[in-house]
Structure formats: structure tokens, C-alpha cells
C-alpha atoms as a PDB file:
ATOM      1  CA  UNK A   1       0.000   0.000   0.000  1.00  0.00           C
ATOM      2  CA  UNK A   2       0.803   3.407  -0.650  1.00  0.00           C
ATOM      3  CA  UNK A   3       0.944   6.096   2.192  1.00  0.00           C
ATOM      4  CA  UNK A   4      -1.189   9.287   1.986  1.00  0.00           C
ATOM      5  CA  UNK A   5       1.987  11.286   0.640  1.00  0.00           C
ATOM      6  CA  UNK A   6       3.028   9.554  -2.128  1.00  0.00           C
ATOM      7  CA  UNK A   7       6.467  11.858  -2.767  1.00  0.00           C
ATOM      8  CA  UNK A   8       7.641  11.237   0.896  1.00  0.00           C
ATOM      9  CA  UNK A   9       6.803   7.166   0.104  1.00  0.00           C
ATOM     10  CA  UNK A  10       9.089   7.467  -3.107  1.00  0.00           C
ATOM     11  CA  UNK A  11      11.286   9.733  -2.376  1.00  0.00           C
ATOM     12  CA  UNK A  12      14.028   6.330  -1.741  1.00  0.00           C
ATOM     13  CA  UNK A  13      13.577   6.752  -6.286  1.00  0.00           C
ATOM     14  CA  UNK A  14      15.616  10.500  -5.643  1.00  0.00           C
ATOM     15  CA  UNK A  15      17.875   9.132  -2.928  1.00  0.00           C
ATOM     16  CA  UNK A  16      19.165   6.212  -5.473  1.00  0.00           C
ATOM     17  CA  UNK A  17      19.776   8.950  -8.152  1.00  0.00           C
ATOM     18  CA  UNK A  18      21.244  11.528  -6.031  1.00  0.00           C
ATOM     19  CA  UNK A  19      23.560   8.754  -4.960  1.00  0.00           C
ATOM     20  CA  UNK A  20      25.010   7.396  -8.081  1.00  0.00           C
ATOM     21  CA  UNK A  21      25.636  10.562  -9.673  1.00  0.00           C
ATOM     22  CA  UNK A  22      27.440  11.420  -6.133  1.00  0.00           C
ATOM     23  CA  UNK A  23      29.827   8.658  -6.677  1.00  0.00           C
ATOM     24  CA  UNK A  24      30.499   9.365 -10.695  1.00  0.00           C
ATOM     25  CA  UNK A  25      31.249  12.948 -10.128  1.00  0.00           C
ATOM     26  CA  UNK A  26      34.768  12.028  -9.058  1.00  0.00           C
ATOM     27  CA  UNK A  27      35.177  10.239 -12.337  1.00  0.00           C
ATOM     28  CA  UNK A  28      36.360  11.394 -15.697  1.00  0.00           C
ATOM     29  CA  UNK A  29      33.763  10.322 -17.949  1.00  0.00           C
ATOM     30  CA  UNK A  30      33.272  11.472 -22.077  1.00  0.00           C
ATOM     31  CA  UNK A  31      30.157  12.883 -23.127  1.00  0.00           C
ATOM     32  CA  UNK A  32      29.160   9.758 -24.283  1.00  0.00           C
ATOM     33  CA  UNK A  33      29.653   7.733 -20.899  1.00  0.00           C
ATOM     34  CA  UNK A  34      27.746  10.237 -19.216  1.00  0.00           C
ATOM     35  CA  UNK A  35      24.821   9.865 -22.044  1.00  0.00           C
ATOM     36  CA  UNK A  36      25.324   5.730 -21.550  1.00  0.00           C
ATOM     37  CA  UNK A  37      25.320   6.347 -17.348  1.00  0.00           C
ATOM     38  CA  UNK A  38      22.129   8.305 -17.617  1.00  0.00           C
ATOM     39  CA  UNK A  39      20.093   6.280 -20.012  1.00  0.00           C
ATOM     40  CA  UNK A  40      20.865   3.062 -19.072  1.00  0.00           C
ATOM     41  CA  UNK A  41      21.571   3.319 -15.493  1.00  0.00           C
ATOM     42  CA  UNK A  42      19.435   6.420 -13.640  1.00  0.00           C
ATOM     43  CA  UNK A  43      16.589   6.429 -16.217  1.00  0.00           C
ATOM     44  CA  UNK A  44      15.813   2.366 -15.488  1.00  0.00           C
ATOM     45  CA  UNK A  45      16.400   2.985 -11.489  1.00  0.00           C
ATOM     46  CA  UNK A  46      12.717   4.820 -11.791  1.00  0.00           C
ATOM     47  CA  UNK A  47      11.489   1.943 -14.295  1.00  0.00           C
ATOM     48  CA  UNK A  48       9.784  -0.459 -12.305  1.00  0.00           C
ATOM     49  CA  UNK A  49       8.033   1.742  -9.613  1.00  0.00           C
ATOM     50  CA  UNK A  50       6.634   3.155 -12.517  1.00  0.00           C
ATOM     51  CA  UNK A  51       5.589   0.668 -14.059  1.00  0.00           C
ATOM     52  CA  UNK A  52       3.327  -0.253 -10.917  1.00  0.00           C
ATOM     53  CA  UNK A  53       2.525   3.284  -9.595  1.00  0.00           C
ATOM     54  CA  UNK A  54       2.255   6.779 -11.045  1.00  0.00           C
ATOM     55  CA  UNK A  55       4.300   8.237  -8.908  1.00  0.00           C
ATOM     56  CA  UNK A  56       3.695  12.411  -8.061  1.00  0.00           C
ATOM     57  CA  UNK A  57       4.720  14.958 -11.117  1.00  0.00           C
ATOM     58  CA  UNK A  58       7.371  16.855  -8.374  1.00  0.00           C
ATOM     59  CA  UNK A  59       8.865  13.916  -7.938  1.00  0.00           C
ATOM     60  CA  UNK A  60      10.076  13.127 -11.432  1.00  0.00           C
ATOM     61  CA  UNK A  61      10.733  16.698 -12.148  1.00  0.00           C
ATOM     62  CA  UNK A  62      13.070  16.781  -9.083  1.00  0.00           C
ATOM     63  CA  UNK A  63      14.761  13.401 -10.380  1.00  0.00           C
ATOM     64  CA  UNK A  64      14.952  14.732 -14.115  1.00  0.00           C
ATOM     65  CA  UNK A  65      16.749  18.213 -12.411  1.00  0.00           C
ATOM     66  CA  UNK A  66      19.247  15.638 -10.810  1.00  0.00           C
ATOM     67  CA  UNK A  67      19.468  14.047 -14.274  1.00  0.00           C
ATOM     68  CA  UNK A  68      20.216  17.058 -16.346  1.00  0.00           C
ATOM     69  CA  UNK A  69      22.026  19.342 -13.742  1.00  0.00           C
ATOM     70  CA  UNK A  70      24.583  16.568 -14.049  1.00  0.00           C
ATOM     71  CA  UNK A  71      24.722  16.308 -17.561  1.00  0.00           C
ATOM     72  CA  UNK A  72      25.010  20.391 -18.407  1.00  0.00           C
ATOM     73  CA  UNK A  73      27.352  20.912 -15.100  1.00  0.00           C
ATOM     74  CA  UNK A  74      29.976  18.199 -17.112  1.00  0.00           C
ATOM     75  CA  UNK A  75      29.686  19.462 -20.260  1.00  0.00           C
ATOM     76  CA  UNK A  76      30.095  23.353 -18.982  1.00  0.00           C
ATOM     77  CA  UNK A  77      32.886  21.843 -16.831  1.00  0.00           C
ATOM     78  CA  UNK A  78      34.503  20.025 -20.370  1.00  0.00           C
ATOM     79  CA  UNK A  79      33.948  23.555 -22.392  1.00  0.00           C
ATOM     80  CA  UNK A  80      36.084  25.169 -20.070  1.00  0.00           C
ATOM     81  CA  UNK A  81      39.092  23.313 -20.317  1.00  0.00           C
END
């Protein structure tokens, strides 16, 4: 069963995102193993809850925020160099 709030019951979804991008951002990876770690890995961590619940709008615009502040910080980061 689902609680009443629905982002506090999910929010474990964020944690597990927040938490593998915290442990690549020490790594050097190439545009294109950032594009691989972010399709294949964060965008399927999300997969199977939703394909059971809908989970709350806030809470996938939080995790896509995660998702794409990661992916614009690296490539500002690779510009600069």
C-alpha cells in the first residue's frame, strides 16, 4: 500500500539517483559515458516503480533536475578546459 503522501513514500527513487551521480562525479567520464550512465543506469532505477505506480509529477521533475544538472554541469565543466 501506498501512504497518503506519495512523494515522501518514493522519495528512496531521488535518494538512489542523487547517490550514483554522487559517486560518478569524481570520475572522468566522455560525453558519451555520461549519455550511456544516464540512459541506461538512472533512467531504469525509476522503471519499475513506474511501471506499478504513477508516482507524483514533483517527484520526477526533481529526479529529471538531478538528471540534467549533471549532464550540463559536465559538459560546462569540459567547455572550459
Amino acid at each position: 500500500m501506498v501512504a497518503r503522501s506519495k512523494k515522501a513514500t518514493f522519495s528512496f527513487i531521488k535518494d538512489r539517483v542523487w547517490q550514483k551521480i554522487s559517486s560518478w562525479s569524481s570520475k572522468c567520464l566522455s560525453k558519451a559515458g555520461r549519455e550511456v550512465m544516464i540512459k541506461y543506469v538512472l533512467q531504469a532505477i525509476p522503471s519499475y516503480v513506474m511501471s506499478i505506480f504513477r508516482l507524483p509529477n514533483t517527484l520526477l521533475d526533481e529526479i529529471e533536475k538531478i538528471m540534467s544538472a549533471f549532464w550540463w554541469v559536465m559538459v560546462v565543466q569540459a567547455m572550459e578546459v
